[in-house]
Protein backbone atom coordinates (compact mmCIF):
# COMPACT_ATOMS: atom_id res chain seq x y z
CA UNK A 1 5.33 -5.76 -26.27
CA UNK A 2 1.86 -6.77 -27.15
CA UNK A 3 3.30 -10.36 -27.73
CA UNK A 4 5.34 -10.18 -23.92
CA UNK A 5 2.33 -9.19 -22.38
CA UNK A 6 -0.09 -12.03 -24.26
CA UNK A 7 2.69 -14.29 -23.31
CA UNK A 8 2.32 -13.95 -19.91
CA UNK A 9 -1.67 -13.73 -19.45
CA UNK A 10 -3.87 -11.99 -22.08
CA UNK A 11 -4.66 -9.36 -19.00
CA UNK A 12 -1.33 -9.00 -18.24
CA UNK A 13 -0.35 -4.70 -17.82
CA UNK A 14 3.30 -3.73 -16.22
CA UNK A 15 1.33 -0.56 -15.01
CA UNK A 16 -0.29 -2.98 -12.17
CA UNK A 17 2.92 -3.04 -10.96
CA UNK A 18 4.85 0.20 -11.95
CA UNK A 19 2.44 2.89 -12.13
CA UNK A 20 0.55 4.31 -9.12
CA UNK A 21 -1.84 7.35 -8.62
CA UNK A 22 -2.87 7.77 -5.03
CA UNK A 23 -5.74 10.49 -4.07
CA UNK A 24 -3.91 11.72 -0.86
CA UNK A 25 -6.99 13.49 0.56
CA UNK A 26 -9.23 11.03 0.73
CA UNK A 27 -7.24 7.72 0.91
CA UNK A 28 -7.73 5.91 -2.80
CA UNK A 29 -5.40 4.73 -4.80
CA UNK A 30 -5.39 3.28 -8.68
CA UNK A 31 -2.21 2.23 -11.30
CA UNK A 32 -4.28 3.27 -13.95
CA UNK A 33 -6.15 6.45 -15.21
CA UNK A 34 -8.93 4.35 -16.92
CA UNK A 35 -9.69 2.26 -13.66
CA UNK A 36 -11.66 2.96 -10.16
CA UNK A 37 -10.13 4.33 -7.60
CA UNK A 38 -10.09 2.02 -3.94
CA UNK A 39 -9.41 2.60 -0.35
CA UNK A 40 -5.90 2.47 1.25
CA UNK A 41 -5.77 0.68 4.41
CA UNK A 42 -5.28 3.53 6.91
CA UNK A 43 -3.85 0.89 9.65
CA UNK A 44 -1.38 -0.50 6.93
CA UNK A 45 0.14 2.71 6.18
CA UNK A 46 0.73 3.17 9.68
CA UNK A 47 2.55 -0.16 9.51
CA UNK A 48 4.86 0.84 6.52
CA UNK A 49 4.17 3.70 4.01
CA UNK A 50 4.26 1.64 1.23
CA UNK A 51 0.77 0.17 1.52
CA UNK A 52 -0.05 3.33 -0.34
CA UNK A 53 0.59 1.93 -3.85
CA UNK A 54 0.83 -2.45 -2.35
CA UNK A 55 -2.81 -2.37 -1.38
CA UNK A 56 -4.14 -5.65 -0.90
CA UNK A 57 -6.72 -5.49 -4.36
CA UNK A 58 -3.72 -4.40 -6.11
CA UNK A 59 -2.22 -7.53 -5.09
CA UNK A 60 -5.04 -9.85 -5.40
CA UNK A 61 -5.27 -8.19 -9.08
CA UNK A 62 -1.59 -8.95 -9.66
CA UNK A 63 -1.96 -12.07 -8.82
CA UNK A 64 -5.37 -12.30 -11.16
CA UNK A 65 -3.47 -11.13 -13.96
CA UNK A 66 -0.37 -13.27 -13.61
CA UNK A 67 -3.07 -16.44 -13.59
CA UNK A 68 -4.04 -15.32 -16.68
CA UNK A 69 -7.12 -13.33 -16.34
CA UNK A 70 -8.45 -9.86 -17.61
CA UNK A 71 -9.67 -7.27 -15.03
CA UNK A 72 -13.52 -6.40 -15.58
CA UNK A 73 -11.88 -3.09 -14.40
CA UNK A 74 -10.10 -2.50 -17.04
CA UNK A 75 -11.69 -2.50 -20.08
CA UNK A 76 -11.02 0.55 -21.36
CA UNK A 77 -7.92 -1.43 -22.94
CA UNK A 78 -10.07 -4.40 -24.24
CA UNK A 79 -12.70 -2.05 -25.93
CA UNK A 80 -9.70 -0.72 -27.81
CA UNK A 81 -7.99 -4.81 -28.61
CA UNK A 82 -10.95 -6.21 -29.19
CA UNK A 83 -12.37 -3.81 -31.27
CA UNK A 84 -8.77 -3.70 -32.89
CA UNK A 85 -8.78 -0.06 -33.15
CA UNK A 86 -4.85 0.49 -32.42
CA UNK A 87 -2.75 0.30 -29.50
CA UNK A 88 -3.84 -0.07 -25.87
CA UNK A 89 -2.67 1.64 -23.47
CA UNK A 90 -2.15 -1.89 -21.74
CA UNK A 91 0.56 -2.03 -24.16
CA UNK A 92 1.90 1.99 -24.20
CA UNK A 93 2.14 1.84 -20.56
CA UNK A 94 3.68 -1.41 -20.70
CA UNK A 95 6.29 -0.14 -23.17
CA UNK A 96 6.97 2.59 -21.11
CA UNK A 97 10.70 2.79 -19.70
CA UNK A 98 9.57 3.07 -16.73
CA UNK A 99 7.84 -0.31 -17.07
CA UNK A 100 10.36 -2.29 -18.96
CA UNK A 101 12.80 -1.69 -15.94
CA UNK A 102 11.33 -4.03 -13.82
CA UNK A 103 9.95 -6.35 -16.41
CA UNK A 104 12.39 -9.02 -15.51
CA UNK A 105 11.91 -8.15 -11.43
CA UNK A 106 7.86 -8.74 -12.07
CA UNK A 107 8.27 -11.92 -13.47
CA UNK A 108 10.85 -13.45 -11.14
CA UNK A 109 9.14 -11.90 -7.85
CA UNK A 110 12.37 -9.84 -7.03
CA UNK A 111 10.29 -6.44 -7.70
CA UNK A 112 11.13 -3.69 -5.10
CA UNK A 113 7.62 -2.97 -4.36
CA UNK A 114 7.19 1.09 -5.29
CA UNK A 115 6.18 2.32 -8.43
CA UNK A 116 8.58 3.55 -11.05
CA UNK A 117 5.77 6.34 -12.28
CA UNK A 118 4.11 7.99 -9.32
CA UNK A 119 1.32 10.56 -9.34
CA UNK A 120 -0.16 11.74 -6.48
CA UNK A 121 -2.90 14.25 -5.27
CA UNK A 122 -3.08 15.89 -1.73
CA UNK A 123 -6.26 17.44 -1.73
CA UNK A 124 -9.42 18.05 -3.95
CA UNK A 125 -9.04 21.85 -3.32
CA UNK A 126 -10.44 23.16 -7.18
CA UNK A 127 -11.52 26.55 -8.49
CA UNK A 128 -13.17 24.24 -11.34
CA UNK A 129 -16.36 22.17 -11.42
CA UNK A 130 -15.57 20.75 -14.67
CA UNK A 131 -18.38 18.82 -16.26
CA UNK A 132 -17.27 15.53 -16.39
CA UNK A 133 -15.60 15.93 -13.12
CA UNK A 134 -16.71 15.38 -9.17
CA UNK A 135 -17.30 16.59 -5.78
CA UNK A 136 -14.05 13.73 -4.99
CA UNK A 137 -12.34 15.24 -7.32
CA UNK A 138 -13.08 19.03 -7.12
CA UNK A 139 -14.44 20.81 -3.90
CA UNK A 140 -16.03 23.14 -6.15
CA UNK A 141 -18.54 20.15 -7.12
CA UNK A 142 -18.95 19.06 -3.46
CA UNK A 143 -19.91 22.36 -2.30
CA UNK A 144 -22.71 22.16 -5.09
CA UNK A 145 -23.28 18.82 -4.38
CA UNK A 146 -23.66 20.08 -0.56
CA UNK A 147 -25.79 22.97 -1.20
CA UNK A 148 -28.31 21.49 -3.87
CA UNK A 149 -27.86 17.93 -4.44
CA UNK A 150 -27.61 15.16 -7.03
CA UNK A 151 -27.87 15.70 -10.68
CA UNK A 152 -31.64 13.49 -10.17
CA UNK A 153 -31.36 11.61 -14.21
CA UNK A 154 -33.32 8.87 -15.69
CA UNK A 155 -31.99 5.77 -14.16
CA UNK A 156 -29.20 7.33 -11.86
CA UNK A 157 -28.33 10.06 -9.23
CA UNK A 158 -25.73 11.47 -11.08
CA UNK A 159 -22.46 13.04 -8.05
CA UNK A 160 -24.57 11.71 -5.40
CA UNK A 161 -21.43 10.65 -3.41
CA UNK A 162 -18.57 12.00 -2.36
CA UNK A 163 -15.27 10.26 -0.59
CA UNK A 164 -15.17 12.19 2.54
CA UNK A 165 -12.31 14.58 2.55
CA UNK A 166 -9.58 15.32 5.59
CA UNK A 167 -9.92 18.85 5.94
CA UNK A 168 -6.33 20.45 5.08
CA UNK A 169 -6.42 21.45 8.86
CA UNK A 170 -6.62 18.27 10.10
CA UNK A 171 -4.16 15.75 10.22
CA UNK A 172 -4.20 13.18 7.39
CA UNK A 173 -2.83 9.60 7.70
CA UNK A 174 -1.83 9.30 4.23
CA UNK A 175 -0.11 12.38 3.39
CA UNK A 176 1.72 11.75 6.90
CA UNK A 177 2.42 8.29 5.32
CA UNK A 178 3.60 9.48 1.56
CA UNK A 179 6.32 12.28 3.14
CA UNK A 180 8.01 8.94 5.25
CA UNK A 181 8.14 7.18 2.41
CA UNK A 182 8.88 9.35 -0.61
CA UNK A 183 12.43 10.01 0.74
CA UNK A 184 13.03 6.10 0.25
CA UNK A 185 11.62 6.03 -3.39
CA UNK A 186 12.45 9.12 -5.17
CA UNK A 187 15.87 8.11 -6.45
CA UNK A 188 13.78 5.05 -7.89
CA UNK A 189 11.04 6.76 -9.73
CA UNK A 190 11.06 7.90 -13.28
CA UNK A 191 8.17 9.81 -13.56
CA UNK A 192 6.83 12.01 -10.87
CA UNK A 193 3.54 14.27 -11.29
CA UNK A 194 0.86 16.22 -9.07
CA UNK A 195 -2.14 16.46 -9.65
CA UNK A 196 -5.72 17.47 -8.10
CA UNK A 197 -8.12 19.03 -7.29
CA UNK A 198 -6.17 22.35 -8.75
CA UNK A 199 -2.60 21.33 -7.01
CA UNK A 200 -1.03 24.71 -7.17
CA UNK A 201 -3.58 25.41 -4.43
CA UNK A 202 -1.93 23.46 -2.47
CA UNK A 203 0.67 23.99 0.02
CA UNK A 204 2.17 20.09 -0.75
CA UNK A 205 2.65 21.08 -4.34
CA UNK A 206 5.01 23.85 -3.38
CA UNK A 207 6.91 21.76 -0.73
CA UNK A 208 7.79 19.80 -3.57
CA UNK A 209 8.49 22.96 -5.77
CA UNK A 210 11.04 24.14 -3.71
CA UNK A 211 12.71 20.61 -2.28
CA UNK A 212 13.34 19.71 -5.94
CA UNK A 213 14.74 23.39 -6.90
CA UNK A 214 17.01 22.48 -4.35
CA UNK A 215 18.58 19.45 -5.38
CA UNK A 216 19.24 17.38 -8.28
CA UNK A 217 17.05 14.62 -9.42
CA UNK A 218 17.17 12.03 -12.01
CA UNK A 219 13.36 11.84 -12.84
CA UNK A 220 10.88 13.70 -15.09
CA UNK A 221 8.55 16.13 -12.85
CA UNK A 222 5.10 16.62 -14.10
CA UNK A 223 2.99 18.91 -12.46
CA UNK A 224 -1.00 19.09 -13.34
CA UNK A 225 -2.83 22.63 -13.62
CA UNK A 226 -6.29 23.94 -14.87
CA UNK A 227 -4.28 26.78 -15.73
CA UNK A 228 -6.31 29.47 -14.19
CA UNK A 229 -5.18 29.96 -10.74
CA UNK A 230 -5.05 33.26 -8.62
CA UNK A 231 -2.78 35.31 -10.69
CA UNK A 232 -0.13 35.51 -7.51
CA UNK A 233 0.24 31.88 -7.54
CA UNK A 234 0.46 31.63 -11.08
CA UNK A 235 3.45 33.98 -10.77
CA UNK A 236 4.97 32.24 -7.98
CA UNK A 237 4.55 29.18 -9.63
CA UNK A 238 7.07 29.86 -13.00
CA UNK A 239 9.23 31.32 -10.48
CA UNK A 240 10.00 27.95 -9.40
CA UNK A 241 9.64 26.64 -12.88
CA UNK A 242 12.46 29.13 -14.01
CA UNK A 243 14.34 28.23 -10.64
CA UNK A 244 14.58 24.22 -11.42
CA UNK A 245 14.96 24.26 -15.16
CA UNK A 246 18.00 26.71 -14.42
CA UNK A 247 19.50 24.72 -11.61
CA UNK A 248 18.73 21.87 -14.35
CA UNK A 249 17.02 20.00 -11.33
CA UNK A 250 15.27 17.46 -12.75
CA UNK A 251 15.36 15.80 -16.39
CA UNK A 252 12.88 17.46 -17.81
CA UNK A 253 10.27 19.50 -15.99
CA UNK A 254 6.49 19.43 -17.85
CA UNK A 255 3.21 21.51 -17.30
CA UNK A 256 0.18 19.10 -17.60
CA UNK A 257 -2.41 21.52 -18.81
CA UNK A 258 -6.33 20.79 -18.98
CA UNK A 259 -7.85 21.86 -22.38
CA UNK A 260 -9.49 20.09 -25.61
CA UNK A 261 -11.58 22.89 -26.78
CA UNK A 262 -12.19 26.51 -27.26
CA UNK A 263 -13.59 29.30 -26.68
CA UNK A 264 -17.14 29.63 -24.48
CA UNK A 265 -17.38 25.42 -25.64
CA UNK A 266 -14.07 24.86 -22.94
CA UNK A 267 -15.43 27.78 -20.34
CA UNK A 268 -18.46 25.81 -20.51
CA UNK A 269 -16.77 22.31 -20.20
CA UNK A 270 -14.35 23.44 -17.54
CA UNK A 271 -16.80 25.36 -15.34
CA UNK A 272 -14.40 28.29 -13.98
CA UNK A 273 -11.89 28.60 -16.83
CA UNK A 274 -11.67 31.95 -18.51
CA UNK A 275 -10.31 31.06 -21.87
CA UNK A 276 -8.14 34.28 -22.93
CA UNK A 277 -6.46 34.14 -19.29
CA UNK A 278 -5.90 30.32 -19.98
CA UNK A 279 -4.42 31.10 -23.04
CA UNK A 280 -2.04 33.89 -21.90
CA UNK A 281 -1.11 32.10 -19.08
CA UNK A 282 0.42 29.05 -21.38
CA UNK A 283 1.75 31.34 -23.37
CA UNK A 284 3.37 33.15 -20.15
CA UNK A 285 4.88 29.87 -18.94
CA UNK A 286 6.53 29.16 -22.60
CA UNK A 287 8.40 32.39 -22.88
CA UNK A 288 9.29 32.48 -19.16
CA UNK A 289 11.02 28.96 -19.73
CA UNK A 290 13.19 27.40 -22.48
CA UNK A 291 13.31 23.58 -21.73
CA UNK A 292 9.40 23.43 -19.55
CA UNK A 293 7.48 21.29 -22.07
CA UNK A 294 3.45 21.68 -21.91
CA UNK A 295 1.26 18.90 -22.33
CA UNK A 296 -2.63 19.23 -22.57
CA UNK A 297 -4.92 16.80 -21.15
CA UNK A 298 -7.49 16.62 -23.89
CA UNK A 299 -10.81 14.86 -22.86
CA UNK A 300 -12.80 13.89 -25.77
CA UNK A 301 -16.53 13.74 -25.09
CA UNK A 302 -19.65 14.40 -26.87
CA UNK A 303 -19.21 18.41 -25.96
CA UNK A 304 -15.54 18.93 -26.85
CA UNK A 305 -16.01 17.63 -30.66
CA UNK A 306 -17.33 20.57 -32.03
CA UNK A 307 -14.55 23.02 -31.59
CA UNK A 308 -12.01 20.57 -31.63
CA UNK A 309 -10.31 21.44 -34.66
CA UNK A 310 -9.75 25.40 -33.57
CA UNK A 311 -7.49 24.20 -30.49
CA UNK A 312 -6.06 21.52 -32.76
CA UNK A 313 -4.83 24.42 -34.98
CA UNK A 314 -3.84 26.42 -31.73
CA UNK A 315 -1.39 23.29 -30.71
CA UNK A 316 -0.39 23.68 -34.67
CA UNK A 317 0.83 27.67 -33.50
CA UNK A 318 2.25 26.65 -30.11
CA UNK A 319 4.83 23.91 -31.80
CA UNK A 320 5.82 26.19 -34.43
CA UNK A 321 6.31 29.35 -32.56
CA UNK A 322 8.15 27.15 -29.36
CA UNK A 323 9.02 24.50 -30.65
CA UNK A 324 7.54 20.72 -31.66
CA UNK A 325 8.85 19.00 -28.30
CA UNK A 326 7.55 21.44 -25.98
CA UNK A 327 3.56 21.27 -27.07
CA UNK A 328 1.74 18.49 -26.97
CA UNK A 329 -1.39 16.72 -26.33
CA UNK A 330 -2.70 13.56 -24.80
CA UNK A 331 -6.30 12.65 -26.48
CA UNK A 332 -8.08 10.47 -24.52
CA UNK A 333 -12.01 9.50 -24.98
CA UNK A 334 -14.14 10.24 -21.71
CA UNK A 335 -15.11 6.98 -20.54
CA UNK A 336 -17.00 8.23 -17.34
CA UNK A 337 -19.76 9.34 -16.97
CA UNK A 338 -21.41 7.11 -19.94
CA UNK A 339 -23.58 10.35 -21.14
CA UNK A 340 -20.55 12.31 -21.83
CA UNK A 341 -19.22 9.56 -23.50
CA UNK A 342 -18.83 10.29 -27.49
CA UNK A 343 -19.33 6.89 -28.66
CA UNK A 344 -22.64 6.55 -27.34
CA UNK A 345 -23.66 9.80 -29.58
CA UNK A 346 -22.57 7.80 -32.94
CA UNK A 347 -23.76 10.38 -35.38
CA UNK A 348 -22.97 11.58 -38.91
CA UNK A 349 -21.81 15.17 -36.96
CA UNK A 350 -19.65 13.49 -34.73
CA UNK A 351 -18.19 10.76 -37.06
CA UNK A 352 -17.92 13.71 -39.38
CA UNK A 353 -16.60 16.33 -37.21
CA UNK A 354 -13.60 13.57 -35.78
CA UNK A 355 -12.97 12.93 -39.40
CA UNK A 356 -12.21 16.27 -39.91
CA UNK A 357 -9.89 16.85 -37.27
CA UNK A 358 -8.13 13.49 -39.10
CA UNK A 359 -7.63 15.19 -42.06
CA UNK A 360 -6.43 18.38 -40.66
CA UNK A 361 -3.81 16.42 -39.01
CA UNK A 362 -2.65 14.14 -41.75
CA UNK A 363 -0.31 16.06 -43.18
CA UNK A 364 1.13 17.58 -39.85
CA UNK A 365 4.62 15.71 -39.20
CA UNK A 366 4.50 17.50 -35.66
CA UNK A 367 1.36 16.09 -35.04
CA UNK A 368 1.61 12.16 -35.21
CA UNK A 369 0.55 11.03 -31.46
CA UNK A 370 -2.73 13.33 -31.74
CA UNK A 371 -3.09 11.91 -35.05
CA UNK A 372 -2.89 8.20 -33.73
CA UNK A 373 -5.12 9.16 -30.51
CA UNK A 374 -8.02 10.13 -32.56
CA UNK A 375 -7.64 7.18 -35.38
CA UNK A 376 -8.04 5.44 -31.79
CA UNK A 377 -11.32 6.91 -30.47
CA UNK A 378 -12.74 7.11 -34.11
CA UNK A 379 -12.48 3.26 -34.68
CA UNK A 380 -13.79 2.41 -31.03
CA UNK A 381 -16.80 4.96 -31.86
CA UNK A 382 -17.12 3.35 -35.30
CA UNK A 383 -17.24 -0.20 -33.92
CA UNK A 384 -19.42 0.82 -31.13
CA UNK A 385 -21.96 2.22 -34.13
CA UNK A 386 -25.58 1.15 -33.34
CA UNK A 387 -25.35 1.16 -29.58
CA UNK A 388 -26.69 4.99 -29.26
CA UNK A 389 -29.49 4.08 -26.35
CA UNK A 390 -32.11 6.83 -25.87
CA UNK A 391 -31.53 6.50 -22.14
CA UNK A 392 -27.90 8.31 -22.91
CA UNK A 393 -29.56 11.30 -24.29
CA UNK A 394 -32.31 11.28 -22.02
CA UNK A 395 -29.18 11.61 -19.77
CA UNK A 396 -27.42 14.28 -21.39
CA UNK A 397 -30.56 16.66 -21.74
CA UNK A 398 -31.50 16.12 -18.25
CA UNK A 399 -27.85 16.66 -17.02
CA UNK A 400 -27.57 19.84 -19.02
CA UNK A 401 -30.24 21.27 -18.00
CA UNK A 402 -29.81 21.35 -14.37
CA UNK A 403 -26.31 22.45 -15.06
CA UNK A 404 -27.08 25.30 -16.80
CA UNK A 405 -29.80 26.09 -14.14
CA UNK A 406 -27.15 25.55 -11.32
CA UNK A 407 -24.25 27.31 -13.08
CA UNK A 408 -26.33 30.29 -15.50
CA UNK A 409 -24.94 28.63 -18.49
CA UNK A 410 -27.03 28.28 -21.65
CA UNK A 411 -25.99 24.96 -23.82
CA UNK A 412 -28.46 25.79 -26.06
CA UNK A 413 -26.53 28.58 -27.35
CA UNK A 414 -23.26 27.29 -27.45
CA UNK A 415 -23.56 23.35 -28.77
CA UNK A 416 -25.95 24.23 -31.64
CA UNK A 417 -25.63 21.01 -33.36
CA UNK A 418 -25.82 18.75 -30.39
CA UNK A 419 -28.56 16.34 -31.15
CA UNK A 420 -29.75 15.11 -28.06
């Protein structure tokens, strides 16, 4: 695939085409998790729906890569190429099946114009304020934001903006826009997923819940969850999850599920999490299902490395006591903000402590892909060795201090071998 791709334009990435995450409360839109979310046209929904995912940078960067250039935007992927520290995700997501489909369709300009994996968000309604998060992302952060301000570090007003949200009572444009036009494009997708904010606080999420129960799709339905919700919607939530999986609605049905850590280290991280109710609440969903996989979104940043190797040997539990394919976990490296960012902490505790985790998982058949995602982030943070500026911890300590002030937290007590 990696050969295709070069073939074409050594910035060339399906997901440009076939991927799509749209932020449905404020009106941005990106085909790629590592990249910036931009504006959606609110006039050129109006016009036709579909200007949700065809926005006109998406196009001008379509056109960019097909001319052979690489996207300043996205180089997450060239950190990982250049540095030659394993697969991109340029090429994973381009090796995708629901990229390959319209490979062909790409190339000869007869693609249908809507994405083939679509993930959307309808509001940034959160009972988080996760660290590495935002007040965009998480109304929990913009009612901090609101109330006290920026995070005021060395260099940089740190959540000093937020994307103006439409209030849920209001009308909005662009969800108006998605429920016209995901009618025309469901049978078409491959992938579908929800995500937030928290989504099962929304009312959207449910709409969905109960329109697929309903029917029968041929598409894989993700939804995304901090896992701590009231415990009513919790409840009502693997109602629906028991409902679909035994009206065998969709293809498969999975439970993305936010958590890289442990312990008071992820109730610190997640701000809002209450790890024991996070725990029996995944383990809930597991015996209330058979088929309902569970996949963890697994941020790796400076403060999830130290009890990294305790949840690892959780996911070890999960597999074995419901099986290998219905646990998993996606490893990525936090790449925003830059002081959370482990590879700019390159230190004989965190080389050592990733190591570790390595080993652990080296002879662990059921654990290959989290094996290959940290091999990953270790060789990026190994290349990237020497590049530790002081203005990154200076960063950090300032950061963490006015959280803790803000929040009652303590880091001091919990990351005792942080050395910022």
């Amino acid at each position: 695939m990696k050969d295709f791709l070069d073939s074409v334009g050594p910035g060339f990435c399906l997901a440009k085409w076939t991927q799509a995450t749209i932020h449905l409360g404020v009106g941005l839109t990106h085909s790629c998790h590592h990249t910036k979310a931009h504006h959606i046209d609110v006039e050129a929904i109006k016009k036709d729906p579909s200007a949700l995912h065809n926005t006109e940078q998406k196009q001008n960067d379509r056109a960019a890569m097909l001319d052979g250039h690489r996207l300043p935007d996205c180089n997450y992927c060239w950190r990982v190429e250049d540095a030659n520290a394993g697969v991109s995700d340029r090429v994973v997501k381009s090796s995708a099946p629901w990229s390959t489909v319209d490979k062909d369709h790409i190339l000869n300009n007869t693609w249908q114009r809507y994405p083939r994996s679509l993930e959307v968000s309808f509001s940034n309604v959160c009972n988080f304020a996760c660290a590495y998060c935002g007040p965009t992302y998480s109304s929990q952060w913009a009612e901090e934001i609101n109330t006290h301000g920026a995070y005021q570090l060395p260099g940089k007003a740190y959540n000093n903006l937020a994307v103006s949200q439409i209030p849920n009572k209001e009308d909005n444009p662009y969800i108006d826009a998605f429920w016209k036009w995901f009618p025309d494009i469901v049978d078409g997708l491959h992938e579908f997923r929800i995500t937030g904010g928290e989504p099962l606080l929304s009312k959207h999420t449910f709409k969905i819940l109960e329109t697929v129960s309903q029917g029968k799709y041929n598409l894989d339905l993700g939804i995304n969850t901090n896992g701590c919700p009231p415990d009513k919607v919790w409840q009502r939530f693997i109602d629906h999850c028991t409902q679909i999986e035994s009206n065998s609605s969709v293809k498969n049905l999975t439970v993305y599920a936010s958590a890289e850590t442990v312990g008071e280290d992820a109730e610190y991280i997640r701000d809002g999490m209450i790890w024991d109710k996070f725990v029996a609440n995944i383990e809930q969903l597991l015996e209330s299902t058979e088929t309902v996989n569970v996949s963890f979104m697994s941020t790796v940043s400076v403060l999830s490395v130290f009890r990294m190797k305790e949840f690892l040997e959780l996911l070890v539990h999960w597999k074995h006591k419901y099986g290998d394919h219905r646990v998993r976990a996606d490893l990525a490296q936090l790449k925003h903000p830059t002081f959370l960012d482990v590879s700019n902490f390159i230190t004989p505790t965190a080389i050592n402590l990733l190591l570790s985790n390595i080993n652990y998982l080296e002879d662990k058949p059921n654990m290959k892909r989290e094996h290959r995602r940290l091999v990953t982030i270790k060789n990026v943070m190994v290349n990237n060795a020497g590049n530790t500026q002081q203005k990154h911890k200076d960063q950090l300590r300032i950061f963490l201090e006015t959280y803790d002030k803000r929040r009652s937290k303590d880091h001091t007590a919990i990351f005792t071998n942080l050395d910022i």
